[in-house]
N, C-alpha and C. Protein backbone atom coordinates (compact mmCIF):
# COMPACT_ATOMS: atom_id res chain seq x y z
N UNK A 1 -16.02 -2.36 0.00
CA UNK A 1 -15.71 -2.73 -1.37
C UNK A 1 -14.80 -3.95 -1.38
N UNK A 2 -15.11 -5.30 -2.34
CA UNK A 2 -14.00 -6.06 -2.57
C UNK A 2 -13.83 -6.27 -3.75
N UNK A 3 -12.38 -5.92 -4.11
CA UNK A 3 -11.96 -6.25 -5.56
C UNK A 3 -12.01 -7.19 -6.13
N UNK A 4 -11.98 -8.72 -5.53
CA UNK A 4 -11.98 -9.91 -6.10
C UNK A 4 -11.11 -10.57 -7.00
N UNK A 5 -10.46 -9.52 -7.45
CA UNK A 5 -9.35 -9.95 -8.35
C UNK A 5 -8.12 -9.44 -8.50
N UNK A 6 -7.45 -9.42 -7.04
CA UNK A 6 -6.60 -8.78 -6.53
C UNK A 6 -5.13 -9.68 -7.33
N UNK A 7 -4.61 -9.66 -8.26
CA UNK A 7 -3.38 -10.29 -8.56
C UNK A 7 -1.95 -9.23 -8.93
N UNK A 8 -0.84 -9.92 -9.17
CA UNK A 8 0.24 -9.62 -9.40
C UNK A 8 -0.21 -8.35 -10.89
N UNK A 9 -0.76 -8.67 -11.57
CA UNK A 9 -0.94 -8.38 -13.09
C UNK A 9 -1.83 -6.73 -13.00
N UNK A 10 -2.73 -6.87 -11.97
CA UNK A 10 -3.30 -5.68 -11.66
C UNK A 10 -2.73 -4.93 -10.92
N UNK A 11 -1.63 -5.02 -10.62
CA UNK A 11 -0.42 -3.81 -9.86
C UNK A 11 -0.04 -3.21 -10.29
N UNK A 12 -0.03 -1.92 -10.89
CA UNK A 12 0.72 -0.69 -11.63
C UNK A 12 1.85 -0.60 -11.03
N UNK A 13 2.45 0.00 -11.86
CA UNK A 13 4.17 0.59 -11.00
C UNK A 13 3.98 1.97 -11.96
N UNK A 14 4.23 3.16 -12.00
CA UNK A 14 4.69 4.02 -12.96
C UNK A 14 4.87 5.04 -11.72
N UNK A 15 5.99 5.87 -12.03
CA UNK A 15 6.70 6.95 -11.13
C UNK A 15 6.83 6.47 -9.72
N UNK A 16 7.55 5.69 -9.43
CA UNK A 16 7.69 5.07 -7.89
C UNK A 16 6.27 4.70 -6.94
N UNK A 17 5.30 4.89 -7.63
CA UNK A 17 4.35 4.69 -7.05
C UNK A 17 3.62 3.44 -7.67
N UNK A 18 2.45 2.67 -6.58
CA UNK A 18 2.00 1.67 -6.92
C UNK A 18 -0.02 1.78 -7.36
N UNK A 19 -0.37 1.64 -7.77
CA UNK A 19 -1.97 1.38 -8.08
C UNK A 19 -2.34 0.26 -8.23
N UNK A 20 -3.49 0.51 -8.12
CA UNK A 20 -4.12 -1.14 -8.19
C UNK A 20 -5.39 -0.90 -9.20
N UNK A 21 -4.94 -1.68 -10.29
CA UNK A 21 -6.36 -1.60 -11.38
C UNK A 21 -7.11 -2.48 -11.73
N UNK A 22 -7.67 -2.68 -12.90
CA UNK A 22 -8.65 -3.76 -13.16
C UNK A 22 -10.15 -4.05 -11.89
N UNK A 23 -10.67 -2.49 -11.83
CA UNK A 23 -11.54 -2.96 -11.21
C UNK A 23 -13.33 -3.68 -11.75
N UNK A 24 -13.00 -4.22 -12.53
CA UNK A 24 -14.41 -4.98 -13.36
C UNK A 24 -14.81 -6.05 -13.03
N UNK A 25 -14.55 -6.46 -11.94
CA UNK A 25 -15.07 -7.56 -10.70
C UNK A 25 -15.27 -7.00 -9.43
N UNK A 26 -14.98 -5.76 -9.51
CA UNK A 26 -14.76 -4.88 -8.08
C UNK A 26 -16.72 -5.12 -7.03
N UNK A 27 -17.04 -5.25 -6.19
CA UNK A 27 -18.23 -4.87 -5.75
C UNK A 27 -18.70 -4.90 -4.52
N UNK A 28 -19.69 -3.91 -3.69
CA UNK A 28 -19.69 -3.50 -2.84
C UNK A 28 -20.60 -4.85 -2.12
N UNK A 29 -20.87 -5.41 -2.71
CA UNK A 29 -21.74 -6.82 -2.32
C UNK A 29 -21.20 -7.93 -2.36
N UNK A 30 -20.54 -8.29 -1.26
CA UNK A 30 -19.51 -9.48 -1.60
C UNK A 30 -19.42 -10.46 -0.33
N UNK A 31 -20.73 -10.77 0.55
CA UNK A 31 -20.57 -11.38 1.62
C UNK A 31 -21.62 -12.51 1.72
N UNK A 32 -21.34 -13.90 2.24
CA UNK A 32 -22.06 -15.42 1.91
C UNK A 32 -21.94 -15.82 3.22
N UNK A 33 -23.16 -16.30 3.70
CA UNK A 33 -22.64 -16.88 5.10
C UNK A 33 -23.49 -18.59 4.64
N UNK A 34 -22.36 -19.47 4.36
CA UNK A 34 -22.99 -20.73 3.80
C UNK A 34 -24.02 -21.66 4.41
N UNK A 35 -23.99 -21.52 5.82
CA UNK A 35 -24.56 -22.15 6.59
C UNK A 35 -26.21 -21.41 6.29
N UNK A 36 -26.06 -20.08 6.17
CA UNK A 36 -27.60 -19.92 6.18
C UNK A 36 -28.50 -19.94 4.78
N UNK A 37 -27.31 -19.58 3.73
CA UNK A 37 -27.16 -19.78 2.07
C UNK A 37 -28.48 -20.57 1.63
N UNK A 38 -29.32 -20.46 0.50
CA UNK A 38 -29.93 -21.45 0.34
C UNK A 38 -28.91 -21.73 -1.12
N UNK A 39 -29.51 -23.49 -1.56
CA UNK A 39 -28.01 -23.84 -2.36
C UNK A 39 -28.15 -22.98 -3.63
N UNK A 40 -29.65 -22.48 -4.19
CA UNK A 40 -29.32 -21.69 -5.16
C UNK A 40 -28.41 -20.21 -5.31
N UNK A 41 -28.17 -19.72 -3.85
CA UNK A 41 -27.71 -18.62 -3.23
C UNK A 41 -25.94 -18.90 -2.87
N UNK A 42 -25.91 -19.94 -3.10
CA UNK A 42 -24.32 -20.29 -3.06
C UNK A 42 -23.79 -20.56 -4.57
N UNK A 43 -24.77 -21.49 -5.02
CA UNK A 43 -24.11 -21.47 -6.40
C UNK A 43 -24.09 -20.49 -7.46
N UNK A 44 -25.17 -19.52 -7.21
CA UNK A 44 -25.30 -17.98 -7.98
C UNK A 44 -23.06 -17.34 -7.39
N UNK A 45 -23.22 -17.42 -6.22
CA UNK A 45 -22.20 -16.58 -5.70
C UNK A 45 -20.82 -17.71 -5.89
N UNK A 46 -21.00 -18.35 -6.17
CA UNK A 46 -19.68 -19.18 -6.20
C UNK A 46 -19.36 -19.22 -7.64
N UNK A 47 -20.41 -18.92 -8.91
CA UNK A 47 -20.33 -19.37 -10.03
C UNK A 47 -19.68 -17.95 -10.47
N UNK A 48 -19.96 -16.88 -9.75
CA UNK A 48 -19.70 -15.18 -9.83
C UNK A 48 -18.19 -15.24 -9.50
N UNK A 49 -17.08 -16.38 -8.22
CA UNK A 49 -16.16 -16.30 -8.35
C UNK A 49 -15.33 -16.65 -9.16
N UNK A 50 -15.74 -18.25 -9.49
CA UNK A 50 -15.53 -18.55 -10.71
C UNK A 50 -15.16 -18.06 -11.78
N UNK A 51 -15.99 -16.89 -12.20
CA UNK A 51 -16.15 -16.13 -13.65
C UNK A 51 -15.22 -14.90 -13.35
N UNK A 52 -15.01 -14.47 -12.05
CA UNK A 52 -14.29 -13.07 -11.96
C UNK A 52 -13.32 -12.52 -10.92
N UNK A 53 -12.93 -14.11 -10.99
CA UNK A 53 -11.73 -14.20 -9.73
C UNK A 53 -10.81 -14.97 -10.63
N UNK A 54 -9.49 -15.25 -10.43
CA UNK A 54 -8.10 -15.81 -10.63
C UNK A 54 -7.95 -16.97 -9.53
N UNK A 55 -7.78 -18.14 -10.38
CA UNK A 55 -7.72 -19.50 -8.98
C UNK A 55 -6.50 -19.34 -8.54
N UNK A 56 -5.43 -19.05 -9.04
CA UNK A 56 -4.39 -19.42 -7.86
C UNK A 56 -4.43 -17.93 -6.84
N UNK A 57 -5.15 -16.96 -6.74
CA UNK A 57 -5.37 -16.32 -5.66
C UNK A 57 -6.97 -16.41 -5.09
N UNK A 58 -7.27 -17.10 -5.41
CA UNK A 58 -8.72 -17.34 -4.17
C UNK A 58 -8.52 -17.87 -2.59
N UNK A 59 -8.83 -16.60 -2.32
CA UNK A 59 -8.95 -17.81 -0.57
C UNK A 59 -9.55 -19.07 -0.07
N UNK A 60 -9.11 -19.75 0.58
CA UNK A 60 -9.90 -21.26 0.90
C UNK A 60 -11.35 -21.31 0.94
N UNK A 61 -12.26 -20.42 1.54
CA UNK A 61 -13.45 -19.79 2.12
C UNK A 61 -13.75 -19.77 0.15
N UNK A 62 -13.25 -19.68 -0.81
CA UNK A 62 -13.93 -19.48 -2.21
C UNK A 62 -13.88 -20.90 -3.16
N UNK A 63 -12.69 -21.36 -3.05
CA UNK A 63 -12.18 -22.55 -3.09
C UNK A 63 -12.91 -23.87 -2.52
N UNK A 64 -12.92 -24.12 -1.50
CA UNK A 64 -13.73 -24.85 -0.96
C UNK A 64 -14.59 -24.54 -0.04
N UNK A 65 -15.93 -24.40 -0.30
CA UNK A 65 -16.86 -23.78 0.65
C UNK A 65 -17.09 -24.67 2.28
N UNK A 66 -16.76 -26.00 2.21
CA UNK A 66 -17.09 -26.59 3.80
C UNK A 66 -15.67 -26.16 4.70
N UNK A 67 -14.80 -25.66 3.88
CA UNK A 67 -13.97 -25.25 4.82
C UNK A 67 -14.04 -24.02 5.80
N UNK A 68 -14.89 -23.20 5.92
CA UNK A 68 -15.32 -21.97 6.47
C UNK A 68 -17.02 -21.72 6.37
N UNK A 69 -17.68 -21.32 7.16
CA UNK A 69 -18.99 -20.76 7.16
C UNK A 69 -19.05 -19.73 6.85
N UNK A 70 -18.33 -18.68 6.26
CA UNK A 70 -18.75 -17.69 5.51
C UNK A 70 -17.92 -17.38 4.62
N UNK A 71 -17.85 -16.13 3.82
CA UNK A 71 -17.23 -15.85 2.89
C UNK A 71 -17.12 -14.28 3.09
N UNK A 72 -16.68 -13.29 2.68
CA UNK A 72 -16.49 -11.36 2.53
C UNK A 72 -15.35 -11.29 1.82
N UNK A 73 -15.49 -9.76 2.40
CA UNK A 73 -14.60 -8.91 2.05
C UNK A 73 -12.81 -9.37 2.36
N UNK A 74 -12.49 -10.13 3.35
CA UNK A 74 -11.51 -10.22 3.73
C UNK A 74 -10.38 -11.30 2.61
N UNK A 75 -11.32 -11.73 1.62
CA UNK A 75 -10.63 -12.94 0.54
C UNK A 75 -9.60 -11.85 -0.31
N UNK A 76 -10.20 -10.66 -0.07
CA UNK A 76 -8.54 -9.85 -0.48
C UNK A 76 -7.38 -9.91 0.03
N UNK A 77 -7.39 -10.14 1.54
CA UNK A 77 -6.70 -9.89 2.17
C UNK A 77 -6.09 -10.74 1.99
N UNK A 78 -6.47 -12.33 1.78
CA UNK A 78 -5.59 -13.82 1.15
C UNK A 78 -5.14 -12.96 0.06
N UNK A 79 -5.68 -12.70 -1.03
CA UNK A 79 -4.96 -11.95 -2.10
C UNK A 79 -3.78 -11.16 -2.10
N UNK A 80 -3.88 -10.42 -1.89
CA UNK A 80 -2.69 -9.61 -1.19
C UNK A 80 -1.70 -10.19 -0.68
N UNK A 81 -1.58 -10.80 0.20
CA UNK A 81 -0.69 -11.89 1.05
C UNK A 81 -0.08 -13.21 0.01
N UNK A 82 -0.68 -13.20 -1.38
CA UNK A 82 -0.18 -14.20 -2.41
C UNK A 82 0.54 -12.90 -3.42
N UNK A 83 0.09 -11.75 -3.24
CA UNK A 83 0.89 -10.61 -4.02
C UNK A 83 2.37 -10.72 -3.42
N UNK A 84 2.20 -10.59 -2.16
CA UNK A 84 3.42 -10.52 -1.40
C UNK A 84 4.27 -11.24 -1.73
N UNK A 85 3.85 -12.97 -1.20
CA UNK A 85 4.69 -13.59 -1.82
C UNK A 85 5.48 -13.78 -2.74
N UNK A 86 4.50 -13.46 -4.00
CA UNK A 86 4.97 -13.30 -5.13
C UNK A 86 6.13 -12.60 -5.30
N UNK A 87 6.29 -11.45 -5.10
CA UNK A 87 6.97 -10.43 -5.42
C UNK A 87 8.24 -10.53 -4.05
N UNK A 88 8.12 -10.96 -2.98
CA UNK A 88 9.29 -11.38 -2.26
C UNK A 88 10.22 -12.70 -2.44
N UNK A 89 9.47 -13.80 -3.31
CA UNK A 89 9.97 -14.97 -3.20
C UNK A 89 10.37 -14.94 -4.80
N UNK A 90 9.82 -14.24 -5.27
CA UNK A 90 10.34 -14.27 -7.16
C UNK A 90 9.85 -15.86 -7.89
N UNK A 91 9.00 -16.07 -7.34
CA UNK A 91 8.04 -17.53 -7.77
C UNK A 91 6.86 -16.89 -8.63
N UNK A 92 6.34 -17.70 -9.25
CA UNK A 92 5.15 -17.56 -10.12
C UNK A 92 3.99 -17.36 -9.03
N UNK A 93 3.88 -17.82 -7.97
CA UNK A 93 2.68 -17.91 -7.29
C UNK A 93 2.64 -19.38 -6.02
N UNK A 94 2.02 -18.93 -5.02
CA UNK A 94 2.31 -19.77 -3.53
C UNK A 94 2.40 -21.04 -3.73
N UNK A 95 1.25 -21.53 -4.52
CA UNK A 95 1.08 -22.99 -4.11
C UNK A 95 0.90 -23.83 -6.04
């Protein structure tokens, strides 16, 4: 599963505990390997981040596609790691 829209805003807090909501971009189909992509097959999937992702947490791999040959599940994991920040550095967001 990748959520895709992993931000600060979709973090619950209630009773010391944390959740993670807003799953309406959430999907179990979330992997591009560009090199083999045909271009209608990149721009279907890039236009999908576009519409249901948050730019200042997209990973590079979504952002700019010649920078990486593929794309997955792991663009949460950039996500997350800009949650962090967030919430350790008391900034609006990394970059």
């Amino acid at each position: 599963m990748c959520h895709r829209d992993l931000k600060v805003e979709n973090i619950l807090y209630k009773q010391e505990s944390f959740k993670i909501g807003d799953f309406g971009s959430c999907t179990e189909k979330f992997k591009i390997d560009y090199k083999t992509a045909s271009k209608n097959e990149i721009h279907e999937f890039l236009s999908v981040v576009e519409r249901e992702s948050t730019n200042m947490y997209r990973a590079p791999e979504l952002v700019n596609r010649y920078s990486a040959s593929y794309a997955d599940e792991q663009v949460d994991v950039w996500a997350l790691g800009c949650i962090l920040y967030v919430l350790c550095s008391g900034q609006s967001h990394p970059f």
